[in-house]
C-alpha atoms as a PDB file:
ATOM      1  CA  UNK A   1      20.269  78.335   2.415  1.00  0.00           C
ATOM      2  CA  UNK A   2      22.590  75.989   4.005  1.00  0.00           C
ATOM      3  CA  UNK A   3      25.901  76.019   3.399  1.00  0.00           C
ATOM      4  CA  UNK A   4      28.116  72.584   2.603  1.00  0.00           C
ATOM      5  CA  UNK A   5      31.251  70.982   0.894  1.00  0.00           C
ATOM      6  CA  UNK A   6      31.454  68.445  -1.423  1.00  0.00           C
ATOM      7  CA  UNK A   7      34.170  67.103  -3.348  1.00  0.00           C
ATOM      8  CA  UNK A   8      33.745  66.322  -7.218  1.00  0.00           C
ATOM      9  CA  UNK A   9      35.664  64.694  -9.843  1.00  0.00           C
ATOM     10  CA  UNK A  10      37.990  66.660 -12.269  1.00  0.00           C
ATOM     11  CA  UNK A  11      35.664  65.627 -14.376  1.00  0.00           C
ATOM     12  CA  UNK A  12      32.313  66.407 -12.697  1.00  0.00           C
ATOM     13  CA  UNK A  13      34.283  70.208 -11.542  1.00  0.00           C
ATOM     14  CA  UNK A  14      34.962  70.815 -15.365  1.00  0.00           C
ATOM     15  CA  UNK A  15      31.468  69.754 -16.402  1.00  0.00           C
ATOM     16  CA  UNK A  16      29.794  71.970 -13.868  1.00  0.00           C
ATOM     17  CA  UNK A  17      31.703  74.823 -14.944  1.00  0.00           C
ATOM     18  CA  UNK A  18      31.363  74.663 -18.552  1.00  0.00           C
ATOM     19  CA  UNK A  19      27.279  74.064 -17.308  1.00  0.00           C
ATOM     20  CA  UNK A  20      27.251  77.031 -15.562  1.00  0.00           C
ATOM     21  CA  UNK A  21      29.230  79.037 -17.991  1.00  0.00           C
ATOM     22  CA  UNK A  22      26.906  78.609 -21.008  1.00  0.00           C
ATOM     23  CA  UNK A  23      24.083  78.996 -18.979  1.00  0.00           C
ATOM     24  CA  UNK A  24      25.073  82.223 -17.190  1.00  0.00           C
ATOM     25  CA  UNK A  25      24.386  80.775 -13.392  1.00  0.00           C
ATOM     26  CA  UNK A  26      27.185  79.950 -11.169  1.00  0.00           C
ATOM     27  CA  UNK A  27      27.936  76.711 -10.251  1.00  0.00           C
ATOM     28  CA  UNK A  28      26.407  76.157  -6.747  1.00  0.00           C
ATOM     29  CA  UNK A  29      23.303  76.967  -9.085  1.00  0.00           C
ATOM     30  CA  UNK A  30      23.894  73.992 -11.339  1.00  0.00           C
ATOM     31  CA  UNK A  31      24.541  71.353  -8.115  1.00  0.00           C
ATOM     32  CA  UNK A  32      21.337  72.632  -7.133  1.00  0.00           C
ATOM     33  CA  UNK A  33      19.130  72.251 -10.100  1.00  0.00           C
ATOM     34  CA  UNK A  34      20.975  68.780 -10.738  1.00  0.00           C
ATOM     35  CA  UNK A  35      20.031  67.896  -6.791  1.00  0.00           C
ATOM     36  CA  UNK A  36      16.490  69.066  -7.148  1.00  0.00           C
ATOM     37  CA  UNK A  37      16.092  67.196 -10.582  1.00  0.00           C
ATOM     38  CA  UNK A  38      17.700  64.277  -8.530  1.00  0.00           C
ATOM     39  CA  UNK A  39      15.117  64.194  -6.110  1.00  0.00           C
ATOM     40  CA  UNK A  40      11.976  65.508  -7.997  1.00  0.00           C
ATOM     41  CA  UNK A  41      12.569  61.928 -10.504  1.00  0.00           C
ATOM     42  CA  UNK A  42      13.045  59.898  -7.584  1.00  0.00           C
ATOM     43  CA  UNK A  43       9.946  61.405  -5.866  1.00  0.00           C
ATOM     44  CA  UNK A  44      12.094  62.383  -2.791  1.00  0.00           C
ATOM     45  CA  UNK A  45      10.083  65.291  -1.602  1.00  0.00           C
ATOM     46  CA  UNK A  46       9.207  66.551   1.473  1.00  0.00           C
ATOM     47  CA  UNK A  47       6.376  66.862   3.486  1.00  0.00           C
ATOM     48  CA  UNK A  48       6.126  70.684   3.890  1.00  0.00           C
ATOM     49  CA  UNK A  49       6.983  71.141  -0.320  1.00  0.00           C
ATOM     50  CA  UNK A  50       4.283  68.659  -1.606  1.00  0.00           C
ATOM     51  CA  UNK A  51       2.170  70.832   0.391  1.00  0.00           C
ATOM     52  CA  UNK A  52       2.958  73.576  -0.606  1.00  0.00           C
ATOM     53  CA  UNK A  53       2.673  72.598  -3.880  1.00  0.00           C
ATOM     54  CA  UNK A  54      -0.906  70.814  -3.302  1.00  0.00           C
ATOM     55  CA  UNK A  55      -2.017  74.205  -1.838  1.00  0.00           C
ATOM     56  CA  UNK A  56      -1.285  76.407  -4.633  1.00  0.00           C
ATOM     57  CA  UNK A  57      -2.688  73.384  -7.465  1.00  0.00           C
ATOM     58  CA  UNK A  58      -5.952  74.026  -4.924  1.00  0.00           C
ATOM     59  CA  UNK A  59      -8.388  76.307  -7.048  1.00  0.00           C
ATOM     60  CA  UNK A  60      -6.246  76.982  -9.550  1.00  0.00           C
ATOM     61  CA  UNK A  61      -8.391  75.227 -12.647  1.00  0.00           C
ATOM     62  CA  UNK A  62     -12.241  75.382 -13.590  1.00  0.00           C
ATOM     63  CA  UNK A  63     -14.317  72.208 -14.053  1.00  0.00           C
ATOM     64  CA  UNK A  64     -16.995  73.974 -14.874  1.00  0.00           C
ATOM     65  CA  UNK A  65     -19.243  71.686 -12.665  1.00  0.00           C
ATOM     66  CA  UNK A  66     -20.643  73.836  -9.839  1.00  0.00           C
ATOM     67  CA  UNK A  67     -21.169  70.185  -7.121  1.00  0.00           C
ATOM     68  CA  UNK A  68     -17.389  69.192  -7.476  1.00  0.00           C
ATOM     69  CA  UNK A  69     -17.421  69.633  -3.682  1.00  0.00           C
ATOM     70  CA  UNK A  70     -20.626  67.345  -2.894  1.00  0.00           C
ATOM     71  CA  UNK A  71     -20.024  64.847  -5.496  1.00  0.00           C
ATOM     72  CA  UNK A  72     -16.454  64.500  -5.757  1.00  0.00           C
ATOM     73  CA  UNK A  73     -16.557  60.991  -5.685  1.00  0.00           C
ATOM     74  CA  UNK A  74     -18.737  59.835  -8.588  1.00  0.00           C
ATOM     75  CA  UNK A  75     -17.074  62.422 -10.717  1.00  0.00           C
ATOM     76  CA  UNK A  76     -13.401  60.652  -9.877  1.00  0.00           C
ATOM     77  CA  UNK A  77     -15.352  56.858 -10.337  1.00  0.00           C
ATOM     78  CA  UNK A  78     -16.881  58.314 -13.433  1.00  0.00           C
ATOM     79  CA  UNK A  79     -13.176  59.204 -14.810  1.00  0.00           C
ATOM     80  CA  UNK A  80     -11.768  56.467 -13.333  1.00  0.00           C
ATOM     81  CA  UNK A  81     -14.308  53.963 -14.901  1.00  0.00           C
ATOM     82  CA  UNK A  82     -13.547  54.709 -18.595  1.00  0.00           C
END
């Protein structure tokens, strides 16, 4: 992890505190998960984690079609064409 500063509101400190109270995390934990939401909606990823998450989507579900590999592409115009 890298370590920063930033400055918040009264408003924003008391918000993050009564966040992280009632949750049970600290605070740098809630200015995380609100950053990550942040940038997850905006689709502000990058490179290295949308691969990582590509690679472990990769195999994880069954089609239960044995030629996915050889005929990928009429299967995605066949669901594409509905």
């Amino acid at each position: 992890m890298v370590r920063t500063q930033i400055q918040l509101t009264q408003e924003q400190f008391e918000a993050v505190k009564r966040t992280a109270a009632s949750r049970n995390i600290s605070s740098a934990e809630v200015i995380r998960q609100a950053i990550e939401t942040l940038l997850k909606s905006r689709g502000v990823l990058d490179e290295g984690h949308k691969r990582s998450r590509a690679l472990k989507a990769a195999g994880a579900f069954r089609s239960g079609s044995h030629d996915v590999s050889k005929h990928h592409d009429a299967y995605l115009a066949e669901a594409y064409d509905e």
